[in-house]
C-alpha atoms as a PDB file:
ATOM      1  CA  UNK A   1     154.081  89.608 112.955  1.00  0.00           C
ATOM      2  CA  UNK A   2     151.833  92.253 114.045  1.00  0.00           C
ATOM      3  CA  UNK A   3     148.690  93.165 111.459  1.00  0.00           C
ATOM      4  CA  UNK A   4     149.373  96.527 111.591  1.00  0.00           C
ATOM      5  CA  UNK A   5     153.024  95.814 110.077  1.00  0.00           C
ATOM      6  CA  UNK A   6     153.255  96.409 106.129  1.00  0.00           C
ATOM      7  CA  UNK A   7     153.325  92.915 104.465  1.00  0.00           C
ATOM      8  CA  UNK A   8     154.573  92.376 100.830  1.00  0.00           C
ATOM      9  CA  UNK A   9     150.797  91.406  99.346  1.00  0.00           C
ATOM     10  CA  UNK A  10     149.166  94.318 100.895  1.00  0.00           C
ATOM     11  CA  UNK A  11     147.890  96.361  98.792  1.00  0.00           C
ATOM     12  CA  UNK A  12     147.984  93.796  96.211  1.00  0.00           C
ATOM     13  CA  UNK A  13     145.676  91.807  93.841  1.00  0.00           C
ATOM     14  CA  UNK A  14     146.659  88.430  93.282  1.00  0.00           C
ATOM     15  CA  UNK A  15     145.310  86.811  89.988  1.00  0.00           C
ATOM     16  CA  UNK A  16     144.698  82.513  89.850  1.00  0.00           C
ATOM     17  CA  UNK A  17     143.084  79.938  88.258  1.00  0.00           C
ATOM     18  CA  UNK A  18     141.761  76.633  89.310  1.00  0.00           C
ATOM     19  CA  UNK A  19     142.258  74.245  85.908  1.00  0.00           C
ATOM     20  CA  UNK A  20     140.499  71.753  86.952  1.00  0.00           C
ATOM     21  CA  UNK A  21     136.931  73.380  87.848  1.00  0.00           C
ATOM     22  CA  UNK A  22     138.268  75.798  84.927  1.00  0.00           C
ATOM     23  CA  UNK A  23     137.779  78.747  86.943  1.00  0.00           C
ATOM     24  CA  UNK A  24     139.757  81.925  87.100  1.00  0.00           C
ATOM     25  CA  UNK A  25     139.705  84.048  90.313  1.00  0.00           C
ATOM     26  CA  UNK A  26     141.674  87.260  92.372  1.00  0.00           C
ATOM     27  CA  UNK A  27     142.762  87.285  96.219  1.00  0.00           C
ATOM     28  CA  UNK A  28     143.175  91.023  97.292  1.00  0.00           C
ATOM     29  CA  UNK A  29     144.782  92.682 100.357  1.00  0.00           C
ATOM     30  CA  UNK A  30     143.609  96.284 101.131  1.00  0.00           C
ATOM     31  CA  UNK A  31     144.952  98.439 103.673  1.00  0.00           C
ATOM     32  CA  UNK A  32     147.012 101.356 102.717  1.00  0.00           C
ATOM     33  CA  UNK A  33     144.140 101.940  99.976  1.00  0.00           C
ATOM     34  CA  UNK A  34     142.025 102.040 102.570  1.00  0.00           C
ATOM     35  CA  UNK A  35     143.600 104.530 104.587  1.00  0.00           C
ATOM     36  CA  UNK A  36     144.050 106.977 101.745  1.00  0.00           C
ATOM     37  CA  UNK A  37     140.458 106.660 100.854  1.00  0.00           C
ATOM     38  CA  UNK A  38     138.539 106.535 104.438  1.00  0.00           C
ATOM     39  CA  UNK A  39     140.799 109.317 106.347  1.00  0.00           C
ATOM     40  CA  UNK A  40     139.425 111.967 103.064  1.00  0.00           C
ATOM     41  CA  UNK A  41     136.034 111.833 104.955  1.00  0.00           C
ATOM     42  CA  UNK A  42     134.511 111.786 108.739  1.00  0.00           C
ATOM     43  CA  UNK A  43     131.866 108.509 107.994  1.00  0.00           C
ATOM     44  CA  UNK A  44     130.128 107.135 110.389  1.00  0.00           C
ATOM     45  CA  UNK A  45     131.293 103.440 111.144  1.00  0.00           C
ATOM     46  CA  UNK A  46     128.224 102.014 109.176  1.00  0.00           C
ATOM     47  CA  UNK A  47     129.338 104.195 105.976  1.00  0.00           C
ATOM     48  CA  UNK A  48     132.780 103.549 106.431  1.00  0.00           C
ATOM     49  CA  UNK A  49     132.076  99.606 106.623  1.00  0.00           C
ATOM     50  CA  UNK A  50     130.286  99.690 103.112  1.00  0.00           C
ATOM     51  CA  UNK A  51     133.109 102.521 101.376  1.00  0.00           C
ATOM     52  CA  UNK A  52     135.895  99.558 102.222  1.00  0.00           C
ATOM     53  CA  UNK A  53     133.500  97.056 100.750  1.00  0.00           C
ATOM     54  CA  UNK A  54     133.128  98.496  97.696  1.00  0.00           C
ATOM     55  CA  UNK A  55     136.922  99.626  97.569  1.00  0.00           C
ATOM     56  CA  UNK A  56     137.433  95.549  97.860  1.00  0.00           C
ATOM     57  CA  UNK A  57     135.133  94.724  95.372  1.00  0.00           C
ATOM     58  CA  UNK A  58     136.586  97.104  92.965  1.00  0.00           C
ATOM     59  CA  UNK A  59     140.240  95.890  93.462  1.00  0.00           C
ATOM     60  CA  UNK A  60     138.874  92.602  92.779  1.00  0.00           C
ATOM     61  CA  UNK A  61     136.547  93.047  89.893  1.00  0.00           C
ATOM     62  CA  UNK A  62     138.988  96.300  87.949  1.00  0.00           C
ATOM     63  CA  UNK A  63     141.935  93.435  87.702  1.00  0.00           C
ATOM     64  CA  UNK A  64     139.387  91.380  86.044  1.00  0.00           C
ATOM     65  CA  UNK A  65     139.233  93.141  83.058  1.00  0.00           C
ATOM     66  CA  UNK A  66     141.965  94.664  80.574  1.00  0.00           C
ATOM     67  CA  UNK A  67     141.353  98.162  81.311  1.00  0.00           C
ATOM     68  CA  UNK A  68     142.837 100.798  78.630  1.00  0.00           C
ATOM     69  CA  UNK A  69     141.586 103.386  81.664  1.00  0.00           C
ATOM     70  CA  UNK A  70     138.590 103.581  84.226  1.00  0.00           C
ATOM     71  CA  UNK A  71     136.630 100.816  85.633  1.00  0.00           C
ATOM     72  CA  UNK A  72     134.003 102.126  88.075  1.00  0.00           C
ATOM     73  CA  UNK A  73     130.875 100.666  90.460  1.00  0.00           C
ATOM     74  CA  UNK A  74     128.381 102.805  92.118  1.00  0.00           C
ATOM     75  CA  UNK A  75     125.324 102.110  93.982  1.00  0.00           C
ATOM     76  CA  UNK A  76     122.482 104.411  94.096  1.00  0.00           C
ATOM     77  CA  UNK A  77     119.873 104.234  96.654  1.00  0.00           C
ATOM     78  CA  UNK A  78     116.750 105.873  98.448  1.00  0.00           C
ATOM     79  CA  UNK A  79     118.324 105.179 101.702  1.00  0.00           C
ATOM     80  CA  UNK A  80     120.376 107.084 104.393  1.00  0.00           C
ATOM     81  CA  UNK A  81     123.003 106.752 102.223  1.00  0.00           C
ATOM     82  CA  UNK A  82     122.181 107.790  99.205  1.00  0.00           C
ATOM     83  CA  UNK A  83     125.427 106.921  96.652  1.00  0.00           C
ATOM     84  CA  UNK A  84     128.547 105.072  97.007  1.00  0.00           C
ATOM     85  CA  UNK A  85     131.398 105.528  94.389  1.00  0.00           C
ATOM     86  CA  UNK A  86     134.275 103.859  93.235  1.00  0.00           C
ATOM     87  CA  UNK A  87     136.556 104.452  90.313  1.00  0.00           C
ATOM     88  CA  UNK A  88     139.713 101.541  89.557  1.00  0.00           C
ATOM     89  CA  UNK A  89     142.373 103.334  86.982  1.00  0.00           C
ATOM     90  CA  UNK A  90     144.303 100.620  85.422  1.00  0.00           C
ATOM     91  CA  UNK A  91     148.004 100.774  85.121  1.00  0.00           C
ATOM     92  CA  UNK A  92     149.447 103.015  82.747  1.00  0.00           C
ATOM     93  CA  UNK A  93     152.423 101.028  82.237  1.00  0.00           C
ATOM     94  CA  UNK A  94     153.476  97.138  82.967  1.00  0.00           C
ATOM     95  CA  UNK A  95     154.400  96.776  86.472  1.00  0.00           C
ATOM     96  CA  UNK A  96     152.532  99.916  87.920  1.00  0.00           C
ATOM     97  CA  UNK A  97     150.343 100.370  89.996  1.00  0.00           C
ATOM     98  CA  UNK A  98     146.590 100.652  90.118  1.00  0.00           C
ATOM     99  CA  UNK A  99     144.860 103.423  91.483  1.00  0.00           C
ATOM    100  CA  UNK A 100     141.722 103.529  93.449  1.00  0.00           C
ATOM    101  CA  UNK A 101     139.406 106.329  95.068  1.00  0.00           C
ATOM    102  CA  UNK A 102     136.142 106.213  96.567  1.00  0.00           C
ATOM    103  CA  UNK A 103     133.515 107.749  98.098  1.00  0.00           C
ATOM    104  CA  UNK A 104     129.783 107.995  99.805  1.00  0.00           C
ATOM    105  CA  UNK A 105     127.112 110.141  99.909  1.00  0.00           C
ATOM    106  CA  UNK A 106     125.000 110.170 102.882  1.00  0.00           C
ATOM    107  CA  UNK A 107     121.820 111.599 105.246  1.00  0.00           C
ATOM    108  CA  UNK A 108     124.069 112.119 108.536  1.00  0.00           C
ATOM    109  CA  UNK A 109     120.459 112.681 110.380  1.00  0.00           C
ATOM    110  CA  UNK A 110     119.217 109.191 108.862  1.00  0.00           C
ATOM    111  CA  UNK A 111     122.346 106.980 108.998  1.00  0.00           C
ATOM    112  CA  UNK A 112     121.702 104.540 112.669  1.00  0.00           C
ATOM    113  CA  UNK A 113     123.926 101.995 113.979  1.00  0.00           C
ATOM    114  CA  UNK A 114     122.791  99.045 112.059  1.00  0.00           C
ATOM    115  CA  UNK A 115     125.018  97.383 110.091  1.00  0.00           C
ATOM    116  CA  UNK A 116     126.231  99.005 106.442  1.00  0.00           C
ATOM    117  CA  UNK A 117     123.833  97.517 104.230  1.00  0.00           C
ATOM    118  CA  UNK A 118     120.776  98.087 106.366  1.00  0.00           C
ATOM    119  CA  UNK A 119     121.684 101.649 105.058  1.00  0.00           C
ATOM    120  CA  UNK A 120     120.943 101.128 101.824  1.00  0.00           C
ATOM    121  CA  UNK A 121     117.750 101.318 100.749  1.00  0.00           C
ATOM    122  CA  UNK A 122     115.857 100.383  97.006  1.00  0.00           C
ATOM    123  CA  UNK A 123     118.366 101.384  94.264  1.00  0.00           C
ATOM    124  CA  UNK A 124     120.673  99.972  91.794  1.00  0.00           C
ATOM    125  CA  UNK A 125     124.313  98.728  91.263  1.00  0.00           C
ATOM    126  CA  UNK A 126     126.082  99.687  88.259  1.00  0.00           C
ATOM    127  CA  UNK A 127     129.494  98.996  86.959  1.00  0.00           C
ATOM    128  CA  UNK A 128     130.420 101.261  84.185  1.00  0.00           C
ATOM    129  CA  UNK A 129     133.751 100.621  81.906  1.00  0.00           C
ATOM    130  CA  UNK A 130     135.623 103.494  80.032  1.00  0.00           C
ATOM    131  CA  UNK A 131     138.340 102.148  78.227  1.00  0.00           C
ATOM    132  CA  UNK A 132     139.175 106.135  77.015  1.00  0.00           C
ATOM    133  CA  UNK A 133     138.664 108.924  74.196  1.00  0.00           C
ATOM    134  CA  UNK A 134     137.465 107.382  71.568  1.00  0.00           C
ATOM    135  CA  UNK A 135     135.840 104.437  73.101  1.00  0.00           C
ATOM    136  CA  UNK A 136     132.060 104.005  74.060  1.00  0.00           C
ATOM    137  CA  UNK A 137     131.597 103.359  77.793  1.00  0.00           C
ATOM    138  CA  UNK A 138     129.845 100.263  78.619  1.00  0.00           C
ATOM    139  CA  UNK A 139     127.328 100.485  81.856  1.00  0.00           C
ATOM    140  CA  UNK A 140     125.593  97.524  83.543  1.00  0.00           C
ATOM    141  CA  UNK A 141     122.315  97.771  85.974  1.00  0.00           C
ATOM    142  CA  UNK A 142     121.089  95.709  88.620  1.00  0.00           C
ATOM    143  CA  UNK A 143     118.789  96.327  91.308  1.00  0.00           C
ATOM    144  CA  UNK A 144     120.519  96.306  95.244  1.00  0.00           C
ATOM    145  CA  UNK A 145     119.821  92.493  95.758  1.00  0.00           C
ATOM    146  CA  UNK A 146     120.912  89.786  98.810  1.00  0.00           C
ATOM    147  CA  UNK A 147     122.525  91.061 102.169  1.00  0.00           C
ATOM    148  CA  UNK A 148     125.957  92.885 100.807  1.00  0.00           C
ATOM    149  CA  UNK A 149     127.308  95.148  98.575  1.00  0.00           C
ATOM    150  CA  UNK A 150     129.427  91.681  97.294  1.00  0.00           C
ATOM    151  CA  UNK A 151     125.786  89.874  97.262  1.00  0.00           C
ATOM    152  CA  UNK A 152     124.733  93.174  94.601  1.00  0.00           C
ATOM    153  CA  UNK A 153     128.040  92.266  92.638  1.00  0.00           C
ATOM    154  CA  UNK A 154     127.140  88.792  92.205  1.00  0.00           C
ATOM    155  CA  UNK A 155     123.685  89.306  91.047  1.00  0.00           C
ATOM    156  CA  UNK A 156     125.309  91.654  88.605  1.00  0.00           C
ATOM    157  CA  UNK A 157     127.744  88.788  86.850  1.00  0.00           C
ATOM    158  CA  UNK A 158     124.994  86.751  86.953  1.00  0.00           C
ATOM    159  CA  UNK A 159     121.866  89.081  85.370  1.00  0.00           C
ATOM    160  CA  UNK A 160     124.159  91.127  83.103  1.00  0.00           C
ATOM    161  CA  UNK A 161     127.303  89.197  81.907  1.00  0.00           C
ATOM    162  CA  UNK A 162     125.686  85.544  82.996  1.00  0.00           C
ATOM    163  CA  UNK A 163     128.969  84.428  84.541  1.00  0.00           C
ATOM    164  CA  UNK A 164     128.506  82.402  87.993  1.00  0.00           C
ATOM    165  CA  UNK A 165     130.501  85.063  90.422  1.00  0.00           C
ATOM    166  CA  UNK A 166     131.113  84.817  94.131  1.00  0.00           C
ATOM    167  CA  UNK A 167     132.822  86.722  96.615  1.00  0.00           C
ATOM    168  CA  UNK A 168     134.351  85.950 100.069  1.00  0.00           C
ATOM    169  CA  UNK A 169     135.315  89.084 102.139  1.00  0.00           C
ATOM    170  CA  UNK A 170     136.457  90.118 105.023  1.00  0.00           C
ATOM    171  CA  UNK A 171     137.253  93.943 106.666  1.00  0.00           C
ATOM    172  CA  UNK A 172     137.410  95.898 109.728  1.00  0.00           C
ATOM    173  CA  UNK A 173     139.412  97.884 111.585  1.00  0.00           C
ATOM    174  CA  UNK A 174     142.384  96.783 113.526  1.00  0.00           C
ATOM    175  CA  UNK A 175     142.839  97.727 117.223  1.00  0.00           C
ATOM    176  CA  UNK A 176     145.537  96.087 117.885  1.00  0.00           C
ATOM    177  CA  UNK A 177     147.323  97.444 120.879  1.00  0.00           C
ATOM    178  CA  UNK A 178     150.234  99.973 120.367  1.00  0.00           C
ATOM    179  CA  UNK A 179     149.768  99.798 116.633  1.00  0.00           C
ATOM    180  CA  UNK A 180     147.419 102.993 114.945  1.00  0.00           C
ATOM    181  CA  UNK A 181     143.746 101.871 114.458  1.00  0.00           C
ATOM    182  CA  UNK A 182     143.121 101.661 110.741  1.00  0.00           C
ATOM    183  CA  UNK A 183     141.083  99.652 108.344  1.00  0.00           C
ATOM    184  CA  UNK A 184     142.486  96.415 106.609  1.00  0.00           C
ATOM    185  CA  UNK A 185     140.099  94.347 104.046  1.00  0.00           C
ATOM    186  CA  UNK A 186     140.584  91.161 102.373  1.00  0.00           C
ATOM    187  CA  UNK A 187     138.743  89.250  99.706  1.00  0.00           C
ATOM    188  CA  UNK A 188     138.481  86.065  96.916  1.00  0.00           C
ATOM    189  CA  UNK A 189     136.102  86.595  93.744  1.00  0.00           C
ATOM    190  CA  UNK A 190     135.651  83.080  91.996  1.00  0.00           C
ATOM    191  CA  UNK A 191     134.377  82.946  88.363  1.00  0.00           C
ATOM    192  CA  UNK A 192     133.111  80.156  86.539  1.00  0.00           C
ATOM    193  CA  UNK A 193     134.938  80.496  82.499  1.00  0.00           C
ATOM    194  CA  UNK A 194     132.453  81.745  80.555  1.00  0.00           C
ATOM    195  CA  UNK A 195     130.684  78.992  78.880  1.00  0.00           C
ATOM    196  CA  UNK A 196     127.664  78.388  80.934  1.00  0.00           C
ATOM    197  CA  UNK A 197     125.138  80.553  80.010  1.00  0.00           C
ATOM    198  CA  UNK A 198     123.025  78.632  77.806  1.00  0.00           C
ATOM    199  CA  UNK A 199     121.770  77.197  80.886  1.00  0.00           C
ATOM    200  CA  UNK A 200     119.961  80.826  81.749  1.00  0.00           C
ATOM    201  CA  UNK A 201     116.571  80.451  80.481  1.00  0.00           C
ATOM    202  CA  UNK A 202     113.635  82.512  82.122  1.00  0.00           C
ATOM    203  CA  UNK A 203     113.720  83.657  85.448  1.00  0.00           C
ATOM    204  CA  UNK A 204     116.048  83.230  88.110  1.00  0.00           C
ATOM    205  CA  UNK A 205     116.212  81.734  91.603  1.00  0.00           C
ATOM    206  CA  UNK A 206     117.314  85.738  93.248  1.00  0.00           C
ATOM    207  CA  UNK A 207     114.999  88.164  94.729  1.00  0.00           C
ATOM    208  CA  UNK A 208     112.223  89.140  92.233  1.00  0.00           C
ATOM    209  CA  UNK A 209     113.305  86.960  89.768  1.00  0.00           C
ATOM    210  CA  UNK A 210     117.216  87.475  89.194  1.00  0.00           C
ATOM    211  CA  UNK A 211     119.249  85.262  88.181  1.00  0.00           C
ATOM    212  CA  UNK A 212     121.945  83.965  90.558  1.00  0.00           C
ATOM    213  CA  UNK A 213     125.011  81.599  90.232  1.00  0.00           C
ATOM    214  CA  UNK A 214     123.758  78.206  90.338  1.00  0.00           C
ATOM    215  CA  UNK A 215     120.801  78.919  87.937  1.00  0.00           C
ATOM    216  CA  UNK A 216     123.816  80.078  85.202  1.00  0.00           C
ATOM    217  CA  UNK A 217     125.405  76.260  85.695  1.00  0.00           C
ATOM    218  CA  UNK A 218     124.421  72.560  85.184  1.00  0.00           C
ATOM    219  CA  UNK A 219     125.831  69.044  84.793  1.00  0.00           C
ATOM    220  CA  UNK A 220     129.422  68.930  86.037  1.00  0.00           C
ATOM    221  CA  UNK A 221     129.974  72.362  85.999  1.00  0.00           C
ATOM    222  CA  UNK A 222     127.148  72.458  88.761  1.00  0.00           C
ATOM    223  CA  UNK A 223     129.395  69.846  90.391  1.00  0.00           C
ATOM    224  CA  UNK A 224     132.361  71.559  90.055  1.00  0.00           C
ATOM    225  CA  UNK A 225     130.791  74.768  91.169  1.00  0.00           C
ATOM    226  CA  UNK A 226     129.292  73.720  94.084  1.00  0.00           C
ATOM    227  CA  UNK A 227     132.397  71.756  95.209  1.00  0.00           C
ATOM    228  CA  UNK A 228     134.902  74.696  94.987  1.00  0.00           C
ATOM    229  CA  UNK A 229     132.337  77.250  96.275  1.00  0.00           C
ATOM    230  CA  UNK A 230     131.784  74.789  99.325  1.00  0.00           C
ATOM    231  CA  UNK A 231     135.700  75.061 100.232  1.00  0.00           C
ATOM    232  CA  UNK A 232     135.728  78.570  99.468  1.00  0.00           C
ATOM    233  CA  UNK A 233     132.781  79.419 102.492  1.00  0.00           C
ATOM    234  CA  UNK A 234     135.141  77.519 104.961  1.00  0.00           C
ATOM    235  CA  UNK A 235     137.912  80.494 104.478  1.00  0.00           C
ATOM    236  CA  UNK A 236     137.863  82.029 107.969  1.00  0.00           C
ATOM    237  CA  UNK A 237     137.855  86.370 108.225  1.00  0.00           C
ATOM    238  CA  UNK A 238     142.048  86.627 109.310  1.00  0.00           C
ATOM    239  CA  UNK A 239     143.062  83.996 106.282  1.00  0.00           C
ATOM    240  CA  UNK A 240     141.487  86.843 103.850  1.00  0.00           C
ATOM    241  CA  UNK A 241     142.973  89.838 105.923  1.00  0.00           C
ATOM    242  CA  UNK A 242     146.252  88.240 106.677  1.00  0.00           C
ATOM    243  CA  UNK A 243     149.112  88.493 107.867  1.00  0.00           C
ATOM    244  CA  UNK A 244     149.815  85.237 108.918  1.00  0.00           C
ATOM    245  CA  UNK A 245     148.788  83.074 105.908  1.00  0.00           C
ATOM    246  CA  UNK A 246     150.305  84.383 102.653  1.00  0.00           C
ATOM    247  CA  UNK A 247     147.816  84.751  99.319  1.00  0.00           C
ATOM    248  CA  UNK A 248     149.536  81.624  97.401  1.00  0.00           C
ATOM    249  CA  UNK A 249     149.363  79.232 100.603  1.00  0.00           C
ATOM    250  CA  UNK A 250     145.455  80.301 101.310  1.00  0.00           C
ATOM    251  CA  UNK A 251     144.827  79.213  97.641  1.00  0.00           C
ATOM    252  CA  UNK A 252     146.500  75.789  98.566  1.00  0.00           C
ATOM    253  CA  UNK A 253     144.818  75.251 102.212  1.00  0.00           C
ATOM    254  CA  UNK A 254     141.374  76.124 100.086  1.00  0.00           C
ATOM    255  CA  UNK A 255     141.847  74.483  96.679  1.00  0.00           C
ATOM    256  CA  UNK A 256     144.535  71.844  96.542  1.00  0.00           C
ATOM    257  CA  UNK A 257     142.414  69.366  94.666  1.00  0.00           C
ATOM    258  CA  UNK A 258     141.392  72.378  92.152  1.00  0.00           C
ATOM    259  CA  UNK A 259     145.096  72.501  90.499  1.00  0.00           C
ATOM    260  CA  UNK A 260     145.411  76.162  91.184  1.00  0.00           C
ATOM    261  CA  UNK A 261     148.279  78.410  89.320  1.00  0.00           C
ATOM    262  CA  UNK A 262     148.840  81.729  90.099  1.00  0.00           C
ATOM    263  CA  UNK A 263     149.944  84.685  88.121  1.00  0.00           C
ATOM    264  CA  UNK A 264     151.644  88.046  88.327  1.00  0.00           C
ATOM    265  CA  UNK A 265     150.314  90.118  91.534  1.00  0.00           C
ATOM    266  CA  UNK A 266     148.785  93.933  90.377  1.00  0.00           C
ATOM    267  CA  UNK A 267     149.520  96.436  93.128  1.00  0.00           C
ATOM    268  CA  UNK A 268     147.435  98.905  93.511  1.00  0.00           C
ATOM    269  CA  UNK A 269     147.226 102.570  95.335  1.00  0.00           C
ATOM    270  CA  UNK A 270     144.698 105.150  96.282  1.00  0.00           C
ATOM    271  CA  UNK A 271     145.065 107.511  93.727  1.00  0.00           C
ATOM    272  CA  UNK A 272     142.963 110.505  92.346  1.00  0.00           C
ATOM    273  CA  UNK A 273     143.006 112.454  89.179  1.00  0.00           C
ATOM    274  CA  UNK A 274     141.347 115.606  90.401  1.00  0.00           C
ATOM    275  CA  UNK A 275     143.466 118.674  89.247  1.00  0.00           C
ATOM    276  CA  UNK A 276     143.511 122.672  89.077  1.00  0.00           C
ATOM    277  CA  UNK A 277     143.500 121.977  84.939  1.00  0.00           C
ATOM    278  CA  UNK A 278     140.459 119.590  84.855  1.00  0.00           C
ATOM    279  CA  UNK A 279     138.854 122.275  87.351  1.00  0.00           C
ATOM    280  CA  UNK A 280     139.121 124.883  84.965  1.00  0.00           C
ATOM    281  CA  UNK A 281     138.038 122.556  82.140  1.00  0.00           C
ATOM    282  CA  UNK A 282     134.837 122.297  83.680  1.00  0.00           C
ATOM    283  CA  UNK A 283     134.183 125.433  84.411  1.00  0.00           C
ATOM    284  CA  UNK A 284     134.919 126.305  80.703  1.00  0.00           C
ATOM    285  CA  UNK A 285     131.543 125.827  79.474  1.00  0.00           C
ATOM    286  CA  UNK A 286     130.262 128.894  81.399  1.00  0.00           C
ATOM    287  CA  UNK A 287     129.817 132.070  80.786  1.00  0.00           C
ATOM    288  CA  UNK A 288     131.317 135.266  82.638  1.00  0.00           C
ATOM    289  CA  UNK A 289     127.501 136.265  83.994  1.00  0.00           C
ATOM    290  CA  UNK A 290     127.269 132.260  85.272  1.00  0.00           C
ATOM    291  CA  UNK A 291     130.795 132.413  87.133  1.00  0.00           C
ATOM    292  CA  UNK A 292     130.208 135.427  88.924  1.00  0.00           C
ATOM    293  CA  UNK A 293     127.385 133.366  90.391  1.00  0.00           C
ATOM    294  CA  UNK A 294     129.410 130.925  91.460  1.00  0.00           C
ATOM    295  CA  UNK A 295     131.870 133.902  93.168  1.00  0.00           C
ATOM    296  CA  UNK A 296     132.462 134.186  96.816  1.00  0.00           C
ATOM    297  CA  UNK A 297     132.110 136.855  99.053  1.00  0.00           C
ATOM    298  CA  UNK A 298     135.573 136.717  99.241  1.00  0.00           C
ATOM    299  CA  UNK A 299     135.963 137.070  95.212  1.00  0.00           C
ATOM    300  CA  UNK A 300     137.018 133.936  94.221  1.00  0.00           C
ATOM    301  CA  UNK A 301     135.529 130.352  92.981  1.00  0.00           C
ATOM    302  CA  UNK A 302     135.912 127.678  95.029  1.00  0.00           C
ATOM    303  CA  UNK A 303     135.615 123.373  93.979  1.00  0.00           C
ATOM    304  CA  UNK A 304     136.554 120.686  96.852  1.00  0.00           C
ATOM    305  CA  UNK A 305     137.222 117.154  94.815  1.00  0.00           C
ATOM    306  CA  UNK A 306     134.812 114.768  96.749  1.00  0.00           C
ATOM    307  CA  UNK A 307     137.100 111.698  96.346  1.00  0.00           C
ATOM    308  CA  UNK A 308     140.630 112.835  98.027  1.00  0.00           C
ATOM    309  CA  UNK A 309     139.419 116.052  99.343  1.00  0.00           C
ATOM    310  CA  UNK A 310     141.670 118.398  97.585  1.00  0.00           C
ATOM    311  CA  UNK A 311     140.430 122.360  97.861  1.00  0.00           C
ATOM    312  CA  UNK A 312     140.987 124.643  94.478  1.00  0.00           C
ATOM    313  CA  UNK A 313     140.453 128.153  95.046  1.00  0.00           C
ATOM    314  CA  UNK A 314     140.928 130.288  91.637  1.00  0.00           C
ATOM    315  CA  UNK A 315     140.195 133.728  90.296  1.00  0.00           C
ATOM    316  CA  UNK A 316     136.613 134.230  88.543  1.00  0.00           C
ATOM    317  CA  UNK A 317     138.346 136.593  85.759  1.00  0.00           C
ATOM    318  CA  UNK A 318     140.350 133.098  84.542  1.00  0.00           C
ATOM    319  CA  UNK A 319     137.330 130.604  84.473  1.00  0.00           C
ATOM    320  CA  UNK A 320     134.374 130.388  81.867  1.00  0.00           C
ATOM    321  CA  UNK A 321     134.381 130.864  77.878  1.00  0.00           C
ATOM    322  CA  UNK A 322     135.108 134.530  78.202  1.00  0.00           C
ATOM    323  CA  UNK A 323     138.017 134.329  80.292  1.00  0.00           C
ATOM    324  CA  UNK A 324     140.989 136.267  79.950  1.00  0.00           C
ATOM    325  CA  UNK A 325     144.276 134.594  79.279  1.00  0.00           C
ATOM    326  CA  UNK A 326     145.779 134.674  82.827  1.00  0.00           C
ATOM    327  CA  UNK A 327     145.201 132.630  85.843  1.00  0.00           C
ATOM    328  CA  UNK A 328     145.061 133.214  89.365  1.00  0.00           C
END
């Protein structure tokens, strides 16, 4: 089967638990996600590598959590590239899909061709949860942290929720020959149960003190831990991107002794929810004097959605507080 072929757990997330480590975990398969977030935007390869990392990592972490609407990560940086972000939309309804869109901010003069992360400079990496109107939004900080966007997510589970958290990833582009290049990623995120943070006193074992996995677990959960996390760094980079091994029998080659069980696979979809309407709501706030400031040459106000790239061109006379009652 060729890579570039549509497989059914592309474009899926894959939910399992290991009962006898007690540990939950997700297996996801990116690629036409991928596509409909990375072909919005001309990156350079090094930007492009760390958008489908963090479009992996929040596949893997948004089915984590029971999402009423928005779970999003963003890093923030002093580096040539400045801001990366990411928003998951849970399904509206059982059995849909979940949408994803993403995107980076960058210094084209300062990006080079090391690898992704050597972009990054000192910053943070937050993951902020909106569960809707009504609802407080919850937002978590840690500083950038290891050698990977995945190493930053980590240190966040660990520092903020103090839940051992590790990630095995893989992505790329494939070239294979006579099939369109395009990117494909593929990842695991293993979670210890959360009952091991009494173990987290003082500082941790990270850079500048953080905590990390290890320091959040002890007796046999340290056991257990290190045990399943030792099979899980012998997965090789085309078991996580596929095709040829299948999500359920990767979980058995890895974890066999672990008693894993599997649940109901979440697809998911690059989506955006950019619109004329939400344009225009926006805009609302301003006055007539502070939309004509905004007003072309041309005579009309113009917003590009930075996500999926969608252009809205509208009449000044219909945006602001003192707006007539017509559009154009």
């Amino acid at each position: 089967m060729s890579i570039g072929t549509k497989i059914a757990w592309d474009d899926t997330v894959l939910p399992f638990q290991l009962d006898r480590p007690d540990m939950r975990g997700r297996i996801a398969r990116l690629d036409g996600v991928l596509s409909g977030v990375l072909r919005q935007h001309d990156y350079p390869p090094a930007v492009e590598a760390l958008v489908a990392e963090m479009a992996l990592l929040t596949a893997l972490i948004g089915q984590t959590i029971k999402l009423r609407w928005k779970l999003s990560l963003q890093v923030q940086t002093d580096g040539p590239v400045r801001m990366i972000a990411t928003d998951y939309y849970g399904p509206s309804e059982e059995g849909e899909p979940a949408r994803i869109r993403a995107y980076a901010s960058f210094d084209r003069d300062r990006v080079t061709d090391a690898r992704g992360f050597d972009q990054l400079g000192k910053g943070y990496f937050a993951i902020l949860i909106d569960q809707g109107q009504g609802m407080t939004p919850y937002q978590g900080i840690t500083p950038i942290a290891g050698t990977s966007l995945s190493d930053c997510a980590a240190s966040y589970f660990a520092q903020s929720e103090q839940l051992p958290t590790i990630f095995a990833l893989s992505y790329g582009r494939s070239t294979e020959p006579g099939v369109k290049e395009h990117w494909r990623a593929g990842g695991i995120m293993l979670q210890h149960m959360p009952k091991a943070s009494p173990f987290a006193q003082g500082g941790g074992s990270g850079d500048e003190g953080l905590l990390e996995a290890h320091d959040l677990v002890d007796g046999d959960d340290k056991e257990n831990w290190n045990r399943v996390t030792m099979h899980l760094n012998t997965v090789e980079e085309m078991e996580l991107i596929g095709p040829q091994v299948a999500p359920t029998d990767l979980l058995v080659r890895l974890f066999h002794e672990e008693t894993p069980r599997v649940f109901d696979s979440q697809p998911v979809q690059f989506g955006c929810t950019c619109s004329e309407d939400r344009v225009r709501q926006s805009l609302s706030i301003y006055s007539a004097k502070d939309i004509e400031k905004m007003t072309t040459e041309e005579g009309r106000v113009t917003a590009d959605c930075q996500f999926c790239g969608a252009h809205y061109d509208l009449d000044p006379a219909t945006l602001g507080f003192e707006a007539g009652d017509g559009q154009g």
